[in-house]
Protein backbone atom coordinates (compact mmCIF):
# COMPACT_ATOMS: atom_id res chain seq x y z
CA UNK A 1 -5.69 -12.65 17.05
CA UNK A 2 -5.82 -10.09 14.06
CA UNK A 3 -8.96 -8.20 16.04
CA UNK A 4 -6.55 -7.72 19.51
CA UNK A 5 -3.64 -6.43 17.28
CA UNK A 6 -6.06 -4.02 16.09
CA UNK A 7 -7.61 -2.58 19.42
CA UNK A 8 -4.42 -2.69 20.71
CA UNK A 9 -3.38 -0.56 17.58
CA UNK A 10 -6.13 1.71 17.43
CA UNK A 11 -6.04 2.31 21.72
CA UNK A 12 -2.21 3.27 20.96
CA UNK A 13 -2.96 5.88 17.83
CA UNK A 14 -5.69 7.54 19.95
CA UNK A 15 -2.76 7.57 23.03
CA UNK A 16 -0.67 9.00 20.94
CA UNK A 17 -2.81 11.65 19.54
CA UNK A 18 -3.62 12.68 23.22
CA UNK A 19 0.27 12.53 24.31
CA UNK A 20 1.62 14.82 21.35
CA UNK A 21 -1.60 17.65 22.08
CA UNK A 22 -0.49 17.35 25.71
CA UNK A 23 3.04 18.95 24.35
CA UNK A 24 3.60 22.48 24.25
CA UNK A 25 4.68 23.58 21.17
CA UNK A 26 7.52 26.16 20.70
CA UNK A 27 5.23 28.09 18.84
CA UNK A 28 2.44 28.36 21.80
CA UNK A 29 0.22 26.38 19.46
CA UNK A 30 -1.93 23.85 21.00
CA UNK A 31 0.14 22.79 23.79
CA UNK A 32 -2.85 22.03 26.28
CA UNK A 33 -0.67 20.85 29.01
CA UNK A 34 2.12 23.10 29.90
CA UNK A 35 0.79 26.45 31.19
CA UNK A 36 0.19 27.06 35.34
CA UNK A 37 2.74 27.86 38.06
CA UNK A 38 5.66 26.11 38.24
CA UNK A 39 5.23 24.61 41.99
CA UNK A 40 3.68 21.24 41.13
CA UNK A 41 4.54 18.01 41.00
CA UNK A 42 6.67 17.91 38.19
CA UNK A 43 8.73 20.60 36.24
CA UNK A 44 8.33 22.14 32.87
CA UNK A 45 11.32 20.36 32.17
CA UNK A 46 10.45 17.30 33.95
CA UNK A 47 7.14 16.70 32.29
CA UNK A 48 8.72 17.55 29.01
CA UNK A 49 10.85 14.87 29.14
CA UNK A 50 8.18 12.60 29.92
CA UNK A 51 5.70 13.71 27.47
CA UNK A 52 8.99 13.16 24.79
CA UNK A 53 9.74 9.59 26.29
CA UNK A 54 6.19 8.61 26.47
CA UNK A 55 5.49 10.29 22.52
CA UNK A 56 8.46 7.93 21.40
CA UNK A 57 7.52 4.20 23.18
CA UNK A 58 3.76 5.15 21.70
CA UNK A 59 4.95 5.64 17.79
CA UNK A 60 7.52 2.37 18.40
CA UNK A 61 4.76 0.51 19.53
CA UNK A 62 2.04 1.67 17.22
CA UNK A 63 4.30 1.46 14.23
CA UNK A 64 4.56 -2.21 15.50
CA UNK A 65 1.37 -3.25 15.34
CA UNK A 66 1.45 -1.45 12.13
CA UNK A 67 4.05 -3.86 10.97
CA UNK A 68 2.36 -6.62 12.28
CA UNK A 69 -0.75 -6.41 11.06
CA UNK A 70 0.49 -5.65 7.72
CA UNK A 71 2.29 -9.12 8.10
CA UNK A 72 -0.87 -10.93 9.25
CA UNK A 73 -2.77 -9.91 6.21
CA UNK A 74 0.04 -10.72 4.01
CA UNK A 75 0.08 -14.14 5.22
CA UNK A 76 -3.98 -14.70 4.02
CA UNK A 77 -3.32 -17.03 1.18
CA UNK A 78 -6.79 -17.04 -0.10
CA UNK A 79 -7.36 -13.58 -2.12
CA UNK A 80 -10.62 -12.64 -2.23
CA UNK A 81 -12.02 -9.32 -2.95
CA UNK A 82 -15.67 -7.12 -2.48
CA UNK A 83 -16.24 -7.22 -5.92
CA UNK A 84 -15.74 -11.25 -6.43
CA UNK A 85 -19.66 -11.33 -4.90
CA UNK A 86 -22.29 -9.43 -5.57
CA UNK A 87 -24.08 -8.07 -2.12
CA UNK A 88 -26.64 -10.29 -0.34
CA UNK A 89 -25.50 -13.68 -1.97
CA UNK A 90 -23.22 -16.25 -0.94
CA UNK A 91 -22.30 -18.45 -3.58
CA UNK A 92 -20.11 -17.03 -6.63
CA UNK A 93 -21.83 -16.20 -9.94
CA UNK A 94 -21.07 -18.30 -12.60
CA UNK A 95 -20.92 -16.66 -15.73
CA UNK A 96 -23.28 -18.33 -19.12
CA UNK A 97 -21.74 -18.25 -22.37
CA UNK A 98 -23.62 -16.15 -24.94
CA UNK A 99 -26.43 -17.77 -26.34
CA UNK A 100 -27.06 -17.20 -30.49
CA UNK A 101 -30.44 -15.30 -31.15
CA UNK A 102 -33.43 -17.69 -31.77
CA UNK A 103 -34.69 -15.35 -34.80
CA UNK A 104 -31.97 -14.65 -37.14
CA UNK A 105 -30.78 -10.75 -38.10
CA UNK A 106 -32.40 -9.76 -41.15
CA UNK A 107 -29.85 -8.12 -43.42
């Protein structure tokens, strides 16, 4: 389940990246999709409003998944971390005591 949430997540940032580019900026930045004549399908204004529509149901949905996938890891009740194992073994390490010298310190 946690693996769909996170296509599903990462399709929607990428979506979003592409919708906000597609924007023209007031500044004549890098608005990509707003130059050309004004006879096609859609108006300036038009697509505008769609771009702005579409820019806000992409951030409420991937801040969603955001929230949700924060949740779902929340919910793991066993902790474990990277550094608990060392790399290429399985079982935990189980640490010795300290073992007294077998030749004594000579003072």
């Amino acid at each position: 389940m946690e693996t769909i949430v996170l296509v599903i997540h990462l399709i929607l940032a990428i979506a979003l990246v592409g919708v906000v580019l597609l924007q023209r900026s007031e500044g004549g930045g890098l608005g990509i999709g707003g130059g050309g004549s004004g006879g096609g399908l859609m108006s300036v204004r038009g697509t505008a409003n769609l771009l702005t529509r579409a820019t806000g149901i992409l951030a409420a949905a991937f801040m969603a998944t955001s929230l949700i996938l924060a949740i779902m890891a929340g919910n793991q009740t066993e902790r474990r971390s990277i550094l608990d194992q060392p790399a290429g073994t399985a079982a935990p390490v189980q640490q010795q005591a300290p073992t007294e010298p077998s030749v004594p310190l000579s003072r």
